[in-house]
Protein backbone atom coordinates (compact mmCIF):
# COMPACT_ATOMS: atom_id res chain seq x y z
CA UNK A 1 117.44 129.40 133.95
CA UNK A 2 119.33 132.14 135.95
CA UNK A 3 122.74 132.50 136.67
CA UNK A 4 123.41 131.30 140.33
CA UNK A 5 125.89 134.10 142.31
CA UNK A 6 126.54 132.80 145.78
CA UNK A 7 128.37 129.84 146.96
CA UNK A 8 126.49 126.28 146.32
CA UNK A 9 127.08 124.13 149.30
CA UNK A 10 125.91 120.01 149.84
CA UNK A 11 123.21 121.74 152.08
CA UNK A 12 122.31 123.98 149.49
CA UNK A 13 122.19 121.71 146.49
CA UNK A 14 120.15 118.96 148.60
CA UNK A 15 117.71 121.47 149.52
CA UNK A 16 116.98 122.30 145.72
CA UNK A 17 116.71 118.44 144.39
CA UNK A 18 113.93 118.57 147.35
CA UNK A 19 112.33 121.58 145.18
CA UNK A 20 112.81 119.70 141.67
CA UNK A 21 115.27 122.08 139.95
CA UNK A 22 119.40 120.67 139.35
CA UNK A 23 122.32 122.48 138.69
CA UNK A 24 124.13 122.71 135.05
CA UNK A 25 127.49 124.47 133.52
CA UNK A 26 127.57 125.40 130.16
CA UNK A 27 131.28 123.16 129.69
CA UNK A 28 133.62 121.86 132.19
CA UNK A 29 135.61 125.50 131.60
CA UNK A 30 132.47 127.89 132.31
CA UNK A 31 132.57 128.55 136.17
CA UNK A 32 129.40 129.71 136.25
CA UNK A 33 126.43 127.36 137.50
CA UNK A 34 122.33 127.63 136.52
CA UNK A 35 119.50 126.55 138.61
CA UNK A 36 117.75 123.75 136.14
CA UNK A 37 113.27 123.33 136.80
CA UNK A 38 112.29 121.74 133.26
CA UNK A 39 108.49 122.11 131.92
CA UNK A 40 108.77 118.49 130.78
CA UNK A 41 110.13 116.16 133.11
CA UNK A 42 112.28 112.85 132.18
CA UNK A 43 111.67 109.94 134.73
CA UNK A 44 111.91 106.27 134.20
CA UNK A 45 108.73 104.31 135.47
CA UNK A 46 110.55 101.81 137.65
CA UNK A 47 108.38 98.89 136.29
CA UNK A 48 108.74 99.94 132.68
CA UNK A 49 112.63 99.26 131.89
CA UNK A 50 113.05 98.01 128.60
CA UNK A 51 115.46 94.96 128.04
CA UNK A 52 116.24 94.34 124.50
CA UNK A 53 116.75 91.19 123.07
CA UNK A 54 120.37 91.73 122.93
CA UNK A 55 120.73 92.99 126.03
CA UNK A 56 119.32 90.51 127.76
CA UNK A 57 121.57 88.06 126.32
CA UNK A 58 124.49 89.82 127.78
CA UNK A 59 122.98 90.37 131.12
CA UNK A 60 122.65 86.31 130.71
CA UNK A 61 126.04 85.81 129.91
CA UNK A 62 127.04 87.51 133.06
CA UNK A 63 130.68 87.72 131.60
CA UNK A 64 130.73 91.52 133.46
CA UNK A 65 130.23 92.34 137.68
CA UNK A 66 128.03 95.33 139.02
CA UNK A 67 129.39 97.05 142.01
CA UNK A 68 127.90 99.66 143.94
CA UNK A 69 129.59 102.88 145.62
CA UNK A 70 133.29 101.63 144.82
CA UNK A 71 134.70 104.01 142.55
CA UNK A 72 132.49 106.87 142.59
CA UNK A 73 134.81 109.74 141.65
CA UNK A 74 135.98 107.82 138.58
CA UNK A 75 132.45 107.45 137.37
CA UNK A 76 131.79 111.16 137.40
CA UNK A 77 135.32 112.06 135.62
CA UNK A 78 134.23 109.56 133.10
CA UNK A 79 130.69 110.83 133.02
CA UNK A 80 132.24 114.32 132.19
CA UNK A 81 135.36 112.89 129.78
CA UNK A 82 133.03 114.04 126.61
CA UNK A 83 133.18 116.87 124.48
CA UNK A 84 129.88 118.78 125.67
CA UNK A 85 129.59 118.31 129.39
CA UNK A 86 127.69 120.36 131.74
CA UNK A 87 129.54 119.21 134.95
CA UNK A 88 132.55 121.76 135.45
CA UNK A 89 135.20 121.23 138.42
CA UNK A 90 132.59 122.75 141.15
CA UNK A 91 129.91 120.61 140.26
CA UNK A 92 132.06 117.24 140.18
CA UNK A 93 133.35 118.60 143.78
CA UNK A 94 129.99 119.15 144.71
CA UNK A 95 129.07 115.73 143.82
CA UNK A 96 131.86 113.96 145.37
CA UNK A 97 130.96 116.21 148.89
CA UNK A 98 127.55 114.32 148.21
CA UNK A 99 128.64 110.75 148.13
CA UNK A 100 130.79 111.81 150.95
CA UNK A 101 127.83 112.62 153.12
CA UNK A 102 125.81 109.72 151.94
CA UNK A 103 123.35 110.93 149.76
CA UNK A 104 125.61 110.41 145.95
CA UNK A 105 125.86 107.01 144.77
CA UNK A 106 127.25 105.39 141.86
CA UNK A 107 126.37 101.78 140.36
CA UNK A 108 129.47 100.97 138.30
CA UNK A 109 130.21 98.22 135.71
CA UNK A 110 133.24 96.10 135.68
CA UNK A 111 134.53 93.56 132.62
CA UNK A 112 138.26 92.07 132.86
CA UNK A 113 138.80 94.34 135.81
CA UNK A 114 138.21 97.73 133.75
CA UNK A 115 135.16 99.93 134.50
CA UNK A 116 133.77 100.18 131.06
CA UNK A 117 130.07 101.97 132.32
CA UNK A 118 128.43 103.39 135.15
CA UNK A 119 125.73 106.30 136.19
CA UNK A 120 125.47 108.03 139.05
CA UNK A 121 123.18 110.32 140.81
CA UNK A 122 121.33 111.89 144.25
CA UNK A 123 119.12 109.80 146.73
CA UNK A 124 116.64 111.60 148.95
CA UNK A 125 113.86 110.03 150.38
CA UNK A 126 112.25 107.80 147.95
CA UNK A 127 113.25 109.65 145.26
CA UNK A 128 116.58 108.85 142.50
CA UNK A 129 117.56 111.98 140.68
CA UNK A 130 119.72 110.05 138.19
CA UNK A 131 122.34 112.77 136.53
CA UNK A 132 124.59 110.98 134.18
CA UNK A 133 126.08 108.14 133.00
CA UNK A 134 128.75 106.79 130.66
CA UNK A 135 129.72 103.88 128.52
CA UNK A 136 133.38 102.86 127.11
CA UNK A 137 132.03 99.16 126.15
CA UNK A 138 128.89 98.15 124.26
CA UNK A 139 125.93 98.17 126.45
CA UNK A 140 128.17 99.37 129.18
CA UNK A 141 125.57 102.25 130.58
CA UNK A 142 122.16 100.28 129.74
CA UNK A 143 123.47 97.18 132.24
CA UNK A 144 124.55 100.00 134.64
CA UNK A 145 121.00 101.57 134.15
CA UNK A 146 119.51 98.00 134.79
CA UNK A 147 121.20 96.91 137.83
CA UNK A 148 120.28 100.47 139.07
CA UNK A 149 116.70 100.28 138.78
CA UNK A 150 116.61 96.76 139.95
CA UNK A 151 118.25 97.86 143.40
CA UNK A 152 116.11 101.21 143.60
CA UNK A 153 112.95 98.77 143.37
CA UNK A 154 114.36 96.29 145.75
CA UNK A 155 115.24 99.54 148.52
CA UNK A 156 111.60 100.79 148.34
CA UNK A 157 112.00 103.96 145.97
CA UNK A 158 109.27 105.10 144.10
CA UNK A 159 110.92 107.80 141.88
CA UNK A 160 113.98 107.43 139.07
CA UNK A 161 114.77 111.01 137.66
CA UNK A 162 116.14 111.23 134.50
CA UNK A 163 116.04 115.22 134.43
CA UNK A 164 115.59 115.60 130.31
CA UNK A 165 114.71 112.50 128.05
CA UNK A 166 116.86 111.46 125.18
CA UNK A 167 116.48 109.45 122.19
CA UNK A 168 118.81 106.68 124.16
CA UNK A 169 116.75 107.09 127.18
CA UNK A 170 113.22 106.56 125.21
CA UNK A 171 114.01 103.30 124.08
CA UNK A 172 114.97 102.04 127.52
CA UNK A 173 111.42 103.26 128.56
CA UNK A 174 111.61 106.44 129.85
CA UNK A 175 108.67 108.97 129.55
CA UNK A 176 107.85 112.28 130.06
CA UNK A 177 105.62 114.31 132.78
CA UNK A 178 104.62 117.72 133.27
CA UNK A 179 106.15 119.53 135.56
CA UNK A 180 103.08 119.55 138.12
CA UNK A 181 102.72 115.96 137.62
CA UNK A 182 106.47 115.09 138.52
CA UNK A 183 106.05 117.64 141.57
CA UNK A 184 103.60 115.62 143.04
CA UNK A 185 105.27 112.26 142.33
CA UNK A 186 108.48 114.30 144.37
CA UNK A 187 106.55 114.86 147.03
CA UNK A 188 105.03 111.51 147.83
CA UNK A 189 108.84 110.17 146.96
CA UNK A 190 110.65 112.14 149.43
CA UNK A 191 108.11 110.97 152.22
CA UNK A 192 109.10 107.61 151.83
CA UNK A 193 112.27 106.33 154.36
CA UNK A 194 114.22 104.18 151.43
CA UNK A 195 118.13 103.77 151.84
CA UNK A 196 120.37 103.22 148.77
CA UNK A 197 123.07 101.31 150.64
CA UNK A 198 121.00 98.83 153.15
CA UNK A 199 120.88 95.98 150.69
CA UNK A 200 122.04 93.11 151.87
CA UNK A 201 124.52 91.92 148.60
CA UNK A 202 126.19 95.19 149.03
């Protein structure tokens, strides 16, 4: 990881994702941004999501809406509302320039008209590069996470990012690959023409 000097532009940060390496800030106050190219790759096998018993009863009970794209800004803020974050005011600007230009996208959860989860991330090609999400309701992130990987399947994508794995992330199904290995999967991905926003519920 090395210190990154110049100016990072849309342009800029596109063209990296397309390399495999992400930015990160140390906390929201550190103005500096790193360059980010993990050994051990996080990705979720798009067939391979893992619905719990209990989570499954609440996606049943359908007492919630999924929305996509509608309030993208307020996912990141929330997404960075924690006491360790690594997205500082450039970043979230960056990412809202992104979503601008049609390559960010959010998939938000609603419940009594509050947004109590969402994640959000970078679509190129065929390829998600998922970079955070957040929950302020039980299961509010996982049934984000779920109605994500259900549309990425249904546009054609063949690759769901995760960056790093967690503990959370494991039990949803997520998996690690070497870095080679998740190069290669990148570079079939970001051959393939898939569009996030082209479904037709949307």
């Amino acid at each position: 990881m090395t210190t990154q000097p110049k100016k990072i532009t849309p342009h800029l940060l596109l063209q990296a994702y397309a390399q495999g390496v992400f930015p990160m800030s140390e906390s929201a106050d550190d103005p500096d941004i790193f360059w980010v190219d993990p050994q051990m790759r996080g990705i979720f096998e798009l067939n391979s999501f893992h619905v719990s018993r209990s989570l499954a009863r609440r996606i049943k009970r359908s007492d919630y809406r999924y929305e996509i794209n509608t309030c993208f800004s307020d996912v990141v803020r929330h997404c960075a509302d924690r006491d360790e974050t690594w997205i500082n005011a450039e970043i979230f600007e960056l990412y809202c320039q992104l979503h601008t230009l049609g390559y960010a996208h959010s998939v938000e959860i609603h419940r009594d008209n509050r947004l109590v989860g969402g994640v959000y991330g970078v679509a190129l090609g065929g390829a998600f590069f998922g970079e955070s999400m957040f929950s302020v309701e039980t299961d509010g992130s996982k049934l984000a996470l779920f109605h994500l990987i259900n549309h990425l399947k249904s546009q054609g994508f063949t690759l769901f990012d995760t960056q790093f794995i967690t503990s959370h992330l494991a039990t949803l199904g997520a998996i690690e690959i070497p870095r080679s290995d998740y190069r290669e999967r990148l570079d079939q991905a970001l051959g393939i023409k898939a569009s996030f926003i082209s479904a037709p519920d949307i």
